[in-house]
Protein backbone atom coordinates (compact mmCIF):
# COMPACT_ATOMS: atom_id res chain seq x y z
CA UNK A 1 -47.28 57.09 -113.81
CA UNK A 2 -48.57 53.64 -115.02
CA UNK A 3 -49.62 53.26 -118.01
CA UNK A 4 -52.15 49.75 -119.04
CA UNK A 5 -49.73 48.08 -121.46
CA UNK A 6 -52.51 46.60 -123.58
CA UNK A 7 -53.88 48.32 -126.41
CA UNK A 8 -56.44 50.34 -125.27
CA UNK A 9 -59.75 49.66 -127.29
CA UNK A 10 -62.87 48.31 -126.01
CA UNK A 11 -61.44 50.32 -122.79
CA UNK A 12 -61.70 54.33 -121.09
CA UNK A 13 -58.45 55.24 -119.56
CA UNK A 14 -58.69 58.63 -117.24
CA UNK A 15 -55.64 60.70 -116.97
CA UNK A 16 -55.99 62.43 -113.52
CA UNK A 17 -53.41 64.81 -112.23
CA UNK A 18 -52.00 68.43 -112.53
CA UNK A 19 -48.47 67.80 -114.51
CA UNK A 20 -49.67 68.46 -117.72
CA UNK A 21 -45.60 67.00 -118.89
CA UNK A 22 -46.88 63.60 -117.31
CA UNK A 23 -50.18 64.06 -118.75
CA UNK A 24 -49.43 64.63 -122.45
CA UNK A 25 -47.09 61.79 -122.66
CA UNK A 26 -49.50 59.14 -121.22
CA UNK A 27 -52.16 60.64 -123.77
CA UNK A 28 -49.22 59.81 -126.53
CA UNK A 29 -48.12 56.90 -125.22
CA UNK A 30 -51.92 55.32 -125.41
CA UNK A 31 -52.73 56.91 -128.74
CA UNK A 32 -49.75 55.38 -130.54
CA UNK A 33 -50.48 51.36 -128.81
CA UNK A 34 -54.14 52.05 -130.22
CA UNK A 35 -52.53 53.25 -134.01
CA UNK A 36 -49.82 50.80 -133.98
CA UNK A 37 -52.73 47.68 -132.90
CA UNK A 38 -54.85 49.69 -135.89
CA UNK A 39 -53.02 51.76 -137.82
CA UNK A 40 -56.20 52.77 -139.75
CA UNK A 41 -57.84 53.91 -136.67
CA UNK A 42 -59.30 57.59 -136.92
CA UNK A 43 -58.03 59.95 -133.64
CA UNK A 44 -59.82 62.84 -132.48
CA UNK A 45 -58.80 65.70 -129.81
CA UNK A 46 -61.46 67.62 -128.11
CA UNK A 47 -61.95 70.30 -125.54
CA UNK A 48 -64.13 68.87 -123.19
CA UNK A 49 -66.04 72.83 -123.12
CA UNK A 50 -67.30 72.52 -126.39
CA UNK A 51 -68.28 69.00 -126.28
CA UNK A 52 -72.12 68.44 -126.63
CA UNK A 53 -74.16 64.91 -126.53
CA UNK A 54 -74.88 64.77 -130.58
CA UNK A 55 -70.89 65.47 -130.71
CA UNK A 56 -69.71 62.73 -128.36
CA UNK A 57 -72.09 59.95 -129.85
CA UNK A 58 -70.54 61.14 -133.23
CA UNK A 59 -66.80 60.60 -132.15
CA UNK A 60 -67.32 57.66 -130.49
CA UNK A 61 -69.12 56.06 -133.78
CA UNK A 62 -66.11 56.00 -136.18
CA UNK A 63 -66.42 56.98 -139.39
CA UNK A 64 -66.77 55.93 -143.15
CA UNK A 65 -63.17 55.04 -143.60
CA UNK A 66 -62.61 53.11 -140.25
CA UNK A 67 -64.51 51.56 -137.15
CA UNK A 68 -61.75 52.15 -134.92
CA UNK A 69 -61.75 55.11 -133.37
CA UNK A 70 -59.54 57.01 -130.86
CA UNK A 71 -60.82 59.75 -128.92
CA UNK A 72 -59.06 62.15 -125.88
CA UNK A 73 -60.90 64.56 -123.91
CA UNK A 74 -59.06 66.74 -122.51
CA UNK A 75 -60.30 69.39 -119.76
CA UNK A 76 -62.59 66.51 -118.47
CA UNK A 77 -63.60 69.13 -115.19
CA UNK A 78 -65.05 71.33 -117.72
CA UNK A 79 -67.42 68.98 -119.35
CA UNK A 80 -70.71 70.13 -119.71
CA UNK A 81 -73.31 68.45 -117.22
CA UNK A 82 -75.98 67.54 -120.18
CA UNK A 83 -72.96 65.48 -121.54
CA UNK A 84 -72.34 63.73 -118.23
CA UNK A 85 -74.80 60.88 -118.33
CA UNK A 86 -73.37 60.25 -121.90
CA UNK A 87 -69.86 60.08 -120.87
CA UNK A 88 -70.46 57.24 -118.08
CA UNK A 89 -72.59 55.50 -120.42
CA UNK A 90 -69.85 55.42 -123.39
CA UNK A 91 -67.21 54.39 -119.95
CA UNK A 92 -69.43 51.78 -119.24
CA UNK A 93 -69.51 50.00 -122.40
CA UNK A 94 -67.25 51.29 -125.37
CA UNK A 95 -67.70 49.03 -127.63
CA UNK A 96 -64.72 46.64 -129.44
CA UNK A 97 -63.40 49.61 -131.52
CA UNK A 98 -63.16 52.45 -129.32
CA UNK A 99 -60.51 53.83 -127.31
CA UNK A 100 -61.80 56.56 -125.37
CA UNK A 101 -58.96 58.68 -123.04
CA UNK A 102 -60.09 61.21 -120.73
CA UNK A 103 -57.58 63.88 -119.13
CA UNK A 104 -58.62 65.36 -115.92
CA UNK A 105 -56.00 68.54 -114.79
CA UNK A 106 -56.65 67.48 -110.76
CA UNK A 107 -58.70 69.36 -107.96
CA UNK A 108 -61.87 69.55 -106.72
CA UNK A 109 -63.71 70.61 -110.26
CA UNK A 110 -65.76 67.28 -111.78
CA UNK A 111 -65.26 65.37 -108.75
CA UNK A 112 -68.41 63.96 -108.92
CA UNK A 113 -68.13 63.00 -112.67
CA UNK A 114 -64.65 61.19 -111.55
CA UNK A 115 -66.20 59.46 -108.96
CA UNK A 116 -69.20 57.94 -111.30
CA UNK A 117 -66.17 57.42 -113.73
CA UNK A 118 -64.19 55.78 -110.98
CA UNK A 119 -67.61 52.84 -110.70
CA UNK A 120 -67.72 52.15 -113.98
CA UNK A 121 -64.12 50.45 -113.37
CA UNK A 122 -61.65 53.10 -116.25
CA UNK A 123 -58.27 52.24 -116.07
CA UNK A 124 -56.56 55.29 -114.43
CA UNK A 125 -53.52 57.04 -114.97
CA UNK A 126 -51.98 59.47 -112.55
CA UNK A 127 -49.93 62.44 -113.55
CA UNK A 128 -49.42 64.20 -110.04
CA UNK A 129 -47.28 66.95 -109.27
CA UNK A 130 -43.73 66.49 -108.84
CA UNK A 131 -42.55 67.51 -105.38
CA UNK A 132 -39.12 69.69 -105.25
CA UNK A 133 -37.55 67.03 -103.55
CA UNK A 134 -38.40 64.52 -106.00
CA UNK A 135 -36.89 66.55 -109.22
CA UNK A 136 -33.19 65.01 -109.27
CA UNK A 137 -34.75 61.47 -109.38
CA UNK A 138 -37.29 62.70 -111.96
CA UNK A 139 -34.07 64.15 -113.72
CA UNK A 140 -32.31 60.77 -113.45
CA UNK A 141 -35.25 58.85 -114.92
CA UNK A 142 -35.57 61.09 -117.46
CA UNK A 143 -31.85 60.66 -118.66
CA UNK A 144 -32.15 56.94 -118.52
CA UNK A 145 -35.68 56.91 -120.60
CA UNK A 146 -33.67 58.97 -123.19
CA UNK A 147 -30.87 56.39 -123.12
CA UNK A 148 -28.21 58.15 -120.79
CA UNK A 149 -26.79 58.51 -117.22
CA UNK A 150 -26.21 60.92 -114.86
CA UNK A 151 -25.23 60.72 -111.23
CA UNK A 152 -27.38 62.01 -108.15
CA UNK A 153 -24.84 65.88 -107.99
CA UNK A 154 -24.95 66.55 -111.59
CA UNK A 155 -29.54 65.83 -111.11
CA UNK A 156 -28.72 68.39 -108.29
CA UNK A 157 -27.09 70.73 -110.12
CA UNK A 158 -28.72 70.79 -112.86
CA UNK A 159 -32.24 71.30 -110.98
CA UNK A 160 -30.46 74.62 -109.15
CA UNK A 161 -29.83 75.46 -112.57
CA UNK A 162 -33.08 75.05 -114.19
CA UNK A 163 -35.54 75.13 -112.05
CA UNK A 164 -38.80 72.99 -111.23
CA UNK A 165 -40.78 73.45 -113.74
CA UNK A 166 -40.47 69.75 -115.03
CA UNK A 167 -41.04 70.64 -118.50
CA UNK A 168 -38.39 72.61 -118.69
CA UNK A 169 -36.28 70.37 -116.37
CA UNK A 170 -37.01 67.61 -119.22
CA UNK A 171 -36.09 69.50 -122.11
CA UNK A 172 -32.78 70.27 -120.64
CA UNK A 173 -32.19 67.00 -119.77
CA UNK A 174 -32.86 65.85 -123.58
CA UNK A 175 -30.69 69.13 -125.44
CA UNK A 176 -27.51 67.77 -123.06
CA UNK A 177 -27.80 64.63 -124.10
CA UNK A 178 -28.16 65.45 -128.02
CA UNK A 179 -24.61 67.28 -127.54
CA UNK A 180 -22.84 64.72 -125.45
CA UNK A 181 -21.17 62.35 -126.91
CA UNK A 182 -20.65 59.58 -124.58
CA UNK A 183 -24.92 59.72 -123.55
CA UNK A 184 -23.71 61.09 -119.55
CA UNK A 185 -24.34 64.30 -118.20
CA UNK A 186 -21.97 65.62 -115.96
CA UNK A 187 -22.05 69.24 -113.72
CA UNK A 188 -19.13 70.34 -116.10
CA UNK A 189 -21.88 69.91 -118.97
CA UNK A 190 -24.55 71.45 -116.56
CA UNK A 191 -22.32 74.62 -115.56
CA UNK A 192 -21.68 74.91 -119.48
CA UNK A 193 -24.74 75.14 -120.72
CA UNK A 194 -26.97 76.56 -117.82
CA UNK A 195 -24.62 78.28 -115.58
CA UNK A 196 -25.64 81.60 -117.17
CA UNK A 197 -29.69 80.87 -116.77
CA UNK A 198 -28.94 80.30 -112.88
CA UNK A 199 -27.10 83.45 -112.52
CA UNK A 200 -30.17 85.68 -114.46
CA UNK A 201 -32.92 83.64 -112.66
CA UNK A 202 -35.06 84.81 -109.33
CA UNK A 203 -33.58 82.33 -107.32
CA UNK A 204 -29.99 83.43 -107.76
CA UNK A 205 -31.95 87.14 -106.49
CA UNK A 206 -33.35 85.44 -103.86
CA UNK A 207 -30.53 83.72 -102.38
CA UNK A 208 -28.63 87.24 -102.62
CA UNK A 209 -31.29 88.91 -100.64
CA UNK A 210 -31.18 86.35 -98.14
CA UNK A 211 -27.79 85.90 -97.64
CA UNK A 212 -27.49 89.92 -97.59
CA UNK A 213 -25.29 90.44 -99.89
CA UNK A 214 -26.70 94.34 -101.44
CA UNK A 215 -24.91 95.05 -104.35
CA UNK A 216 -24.88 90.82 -105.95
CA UNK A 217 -28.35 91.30 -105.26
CA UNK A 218 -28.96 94.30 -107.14
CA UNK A 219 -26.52 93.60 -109.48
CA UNK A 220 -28.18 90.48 -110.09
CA UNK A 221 -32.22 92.17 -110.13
CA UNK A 222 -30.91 94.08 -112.83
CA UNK A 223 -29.55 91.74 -115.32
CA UNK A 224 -32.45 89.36 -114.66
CA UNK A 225 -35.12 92.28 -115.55
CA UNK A 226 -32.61 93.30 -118.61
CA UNK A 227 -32.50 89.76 -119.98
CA UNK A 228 -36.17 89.51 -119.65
CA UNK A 229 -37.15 87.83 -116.84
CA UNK A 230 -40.99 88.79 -115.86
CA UNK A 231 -41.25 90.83 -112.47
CA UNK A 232 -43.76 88.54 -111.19
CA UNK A 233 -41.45 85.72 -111.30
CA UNK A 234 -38.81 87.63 -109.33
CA UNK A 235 -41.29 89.01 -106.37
CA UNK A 236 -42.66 84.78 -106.51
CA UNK A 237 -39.20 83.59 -105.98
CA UNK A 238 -37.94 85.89 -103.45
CA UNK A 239 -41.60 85.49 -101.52
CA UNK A 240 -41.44 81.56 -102.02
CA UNK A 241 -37.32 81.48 -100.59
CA UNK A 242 -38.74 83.66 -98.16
CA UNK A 243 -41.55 81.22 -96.68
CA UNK A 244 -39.02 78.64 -97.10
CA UNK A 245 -36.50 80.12 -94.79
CA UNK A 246 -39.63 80.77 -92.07
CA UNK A 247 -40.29 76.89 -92.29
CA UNK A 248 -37.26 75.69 -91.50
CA UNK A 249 -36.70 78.15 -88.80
CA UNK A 250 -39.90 76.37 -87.43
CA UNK A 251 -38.62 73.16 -88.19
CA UNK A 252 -34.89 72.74 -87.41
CA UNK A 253 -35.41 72.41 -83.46
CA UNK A 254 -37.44 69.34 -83.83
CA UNK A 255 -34.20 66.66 -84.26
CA UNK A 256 -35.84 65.59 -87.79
CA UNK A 257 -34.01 63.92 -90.25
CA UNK A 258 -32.80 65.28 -93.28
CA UNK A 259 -35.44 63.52 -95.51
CA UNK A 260 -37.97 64.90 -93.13
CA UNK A 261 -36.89 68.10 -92.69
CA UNK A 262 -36.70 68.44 -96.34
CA UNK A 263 -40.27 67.38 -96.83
CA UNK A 264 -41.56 69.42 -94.00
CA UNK A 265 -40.04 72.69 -95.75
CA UNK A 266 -40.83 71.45 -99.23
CA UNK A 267 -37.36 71.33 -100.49
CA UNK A 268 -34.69 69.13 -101.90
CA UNK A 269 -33.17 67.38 -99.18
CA UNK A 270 -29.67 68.89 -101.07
CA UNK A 271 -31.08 72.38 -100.21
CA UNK A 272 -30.96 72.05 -96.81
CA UNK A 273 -27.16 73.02 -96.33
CA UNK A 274 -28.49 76.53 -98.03
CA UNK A 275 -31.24 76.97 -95.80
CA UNK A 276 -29.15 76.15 -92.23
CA UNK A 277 -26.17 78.82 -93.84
CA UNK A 278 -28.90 81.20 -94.30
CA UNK A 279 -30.98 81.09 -91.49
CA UNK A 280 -27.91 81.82 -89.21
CA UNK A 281 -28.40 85.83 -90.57
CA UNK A 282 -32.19 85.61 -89.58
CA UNK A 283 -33.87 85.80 -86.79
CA UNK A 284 -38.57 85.83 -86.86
CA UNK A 285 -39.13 88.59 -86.35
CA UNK A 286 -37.29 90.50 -89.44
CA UNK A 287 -38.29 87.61 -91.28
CA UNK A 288 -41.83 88.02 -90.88
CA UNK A 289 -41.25 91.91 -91.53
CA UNK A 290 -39.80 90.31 -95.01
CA UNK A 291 -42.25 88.16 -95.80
CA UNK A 292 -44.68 90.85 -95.85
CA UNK A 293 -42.66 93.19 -97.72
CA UNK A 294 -42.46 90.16 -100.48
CA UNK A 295 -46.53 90.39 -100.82
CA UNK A 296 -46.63 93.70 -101.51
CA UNK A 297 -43.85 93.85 -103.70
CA UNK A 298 -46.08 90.77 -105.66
CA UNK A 299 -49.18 93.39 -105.77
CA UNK A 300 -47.07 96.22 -107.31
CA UNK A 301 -45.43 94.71 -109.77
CA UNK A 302 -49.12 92.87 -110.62
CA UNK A 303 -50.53 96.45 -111.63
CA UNK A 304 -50.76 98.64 -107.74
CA UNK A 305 -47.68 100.39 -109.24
CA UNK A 306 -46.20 102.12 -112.52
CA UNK A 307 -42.97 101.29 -111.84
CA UNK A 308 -42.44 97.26 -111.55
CA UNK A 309 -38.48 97.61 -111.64
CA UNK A 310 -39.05 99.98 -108.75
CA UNK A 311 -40.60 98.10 -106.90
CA UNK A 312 -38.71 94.69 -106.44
CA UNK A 313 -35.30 96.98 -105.76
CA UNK A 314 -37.09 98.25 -102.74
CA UNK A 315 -38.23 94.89 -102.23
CA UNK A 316 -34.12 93.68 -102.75
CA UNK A 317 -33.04 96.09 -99.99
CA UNK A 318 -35.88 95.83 -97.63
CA UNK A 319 -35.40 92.04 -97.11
CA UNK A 320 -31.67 93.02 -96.71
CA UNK A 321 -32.47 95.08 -94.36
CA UNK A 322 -34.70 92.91 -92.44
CA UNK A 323 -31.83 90.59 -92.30
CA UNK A 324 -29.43 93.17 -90.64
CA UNK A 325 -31.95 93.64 -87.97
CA UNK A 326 -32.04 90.41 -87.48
CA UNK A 327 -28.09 90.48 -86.87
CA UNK A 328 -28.52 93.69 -84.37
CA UNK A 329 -28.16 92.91 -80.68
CA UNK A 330 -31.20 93.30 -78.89
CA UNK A 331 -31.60 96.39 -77.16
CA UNK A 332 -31.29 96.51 -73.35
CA UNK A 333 -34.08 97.51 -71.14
């Protein structure tokens, strides 16, 4: 994510990508060059929905108190098509004393609008999703744009810990570095502070089911759901470990490297070593029986059942069960 380092009036920047993390901070980052070059400058926020043509031309005027204006649009795909012609206009001349920033959430929706967009020569900003493989060096950047370290294992673990989703990735990265002293995060600070979130989450189910293990993986079902942890995100992690698995059962015969491997499967390259311990209890068949039982698992606990708690332990010990047929001899003719 690049962001134009010049203060951005007289200019349309588009923000174009699905990680909304990446996206907010390149909207702040741009709004406070435009208020520190003009600190009088007005800033407005608007739903790209609601916008309508008398409203745009009103934003992008100033007002009494001040000619410079700032103005995001957010939800650009959802921009009404009366307002379009407007919109490429304004891009194609803004005038000395606007700033006009434009936030697109990715896919197919307003493609045509971006590509008009795209002509009339906006800078662009890109805020794309980041892969799984790609968190612990998002982690790593993160703790050096906050002003600390920490090594390549301690990004690892602390991703196991947390999770992907890089907001929340982020915001752990930021609370261990506001309680360590010394500004480096290490896995004994990870294990500390998020040790108990890994053991509560779906993937810590997921990995139980697949390494067979019945009663950690009930055990573990059952504190997750008591802590709180939604029923959809349970059947989602077990389903996604699930696919996974299938992947690199696919995969792991074609001599790739690990970097390869890992992208093929959509992992860390780090979770590979799980994945080749695991697969060694599976065979495709069982697994495919598995994957099935994972979607509908997903549709009960989505409303086709009363009983969502139910439902994902029969889900718990039908993947283990898939995986001790796996482990059966075949029978003889």
């Amino acid at each position: 994510m690049l962001i134009p380092m010049a203060a951005p009036f007289a200019t349309v920047t588009l923000i174009h990508g699905p990680e909304s993390l990446l996206a907010e901070r390149a909207v702040q980052g741009l709004v406070g060059r435009a208020t520190e070059a003009r600190p009088d400058a007005t800033v407005s926020h608007v739903a790209a929905p609601g916008l309508d043509r008398g409203t745009l031309a009103e934003l992008a005027t100033g007002s009494l108190f001040s000619a410079a204006t700032v103005v995001v649009v957010e939800q650009l795909a959802e921009l009404p098509a009366e307002v379009a012609d407007d919109l490429v206009a304004l891009a194609g001349d803004p005038g000395d004393d606007l700033a006009l920033i434009l936030v697109h959430g990715g896919g197919p929706k307003g493609k045509p609008l971006l590509d008009r967009l795209r002509k009339a020569n906006v800078e662009q900003v890109d805020a794309p999703a980041v892969k799984a493989w790609e968190l612990p060096q998002f982690v790593t950047a993160e703790a050096r744009r906050r002003g600390g370290r920490i090594d390549r294992a301690s990004a690892e673990a602390l991703v196991s810990a947390v999770g992907s989703d890089l907001r929340s990735v982020a915001a752990a990265v930021a609370q261990l570095l506001a309680d360590t002293e010394q500004a480096v995060i290490t896995q004994a600070d990870v294990h500390r502070y998020f040790a108990g979130r890994a053991e509560i989450s779906g993937f810590a189910v997921a990995d139980h089911c697949l390494d067979g293990t019945r009663e950690a993986a009930l055990g573990s079902l059952r504190w997750a759901l008591e802590t709180g942890v939604a029923p959809v995100l349970l059947t989602s992690a077990v389903a996604s470990a699930l696919r996974n698995l299938g992947k690199y059962l696919g995969a792991r015969d074609e001599r790739l490297r690990d970097a390869e491997l890992a992208r093929r499967v959509g992992v860390p390259p780090w979770k590979l070593k799980d994945l080749g311990r695991q697969a060694r209890g599976w065979t495709a068949p069982p697994l495919a029986s598995a994957i099935q039982l994972a979607a509908r698992a997903d549709a009960q606990v989505k409303g086709a059942s009363g009983d969502p708690g139910f439902a994902l332990e029969m889900l718990v010990l039908g993947v283990i069960d898939c995986r001790e047929r796996s482990r059966r001899p075949a029978a003889r003719p």
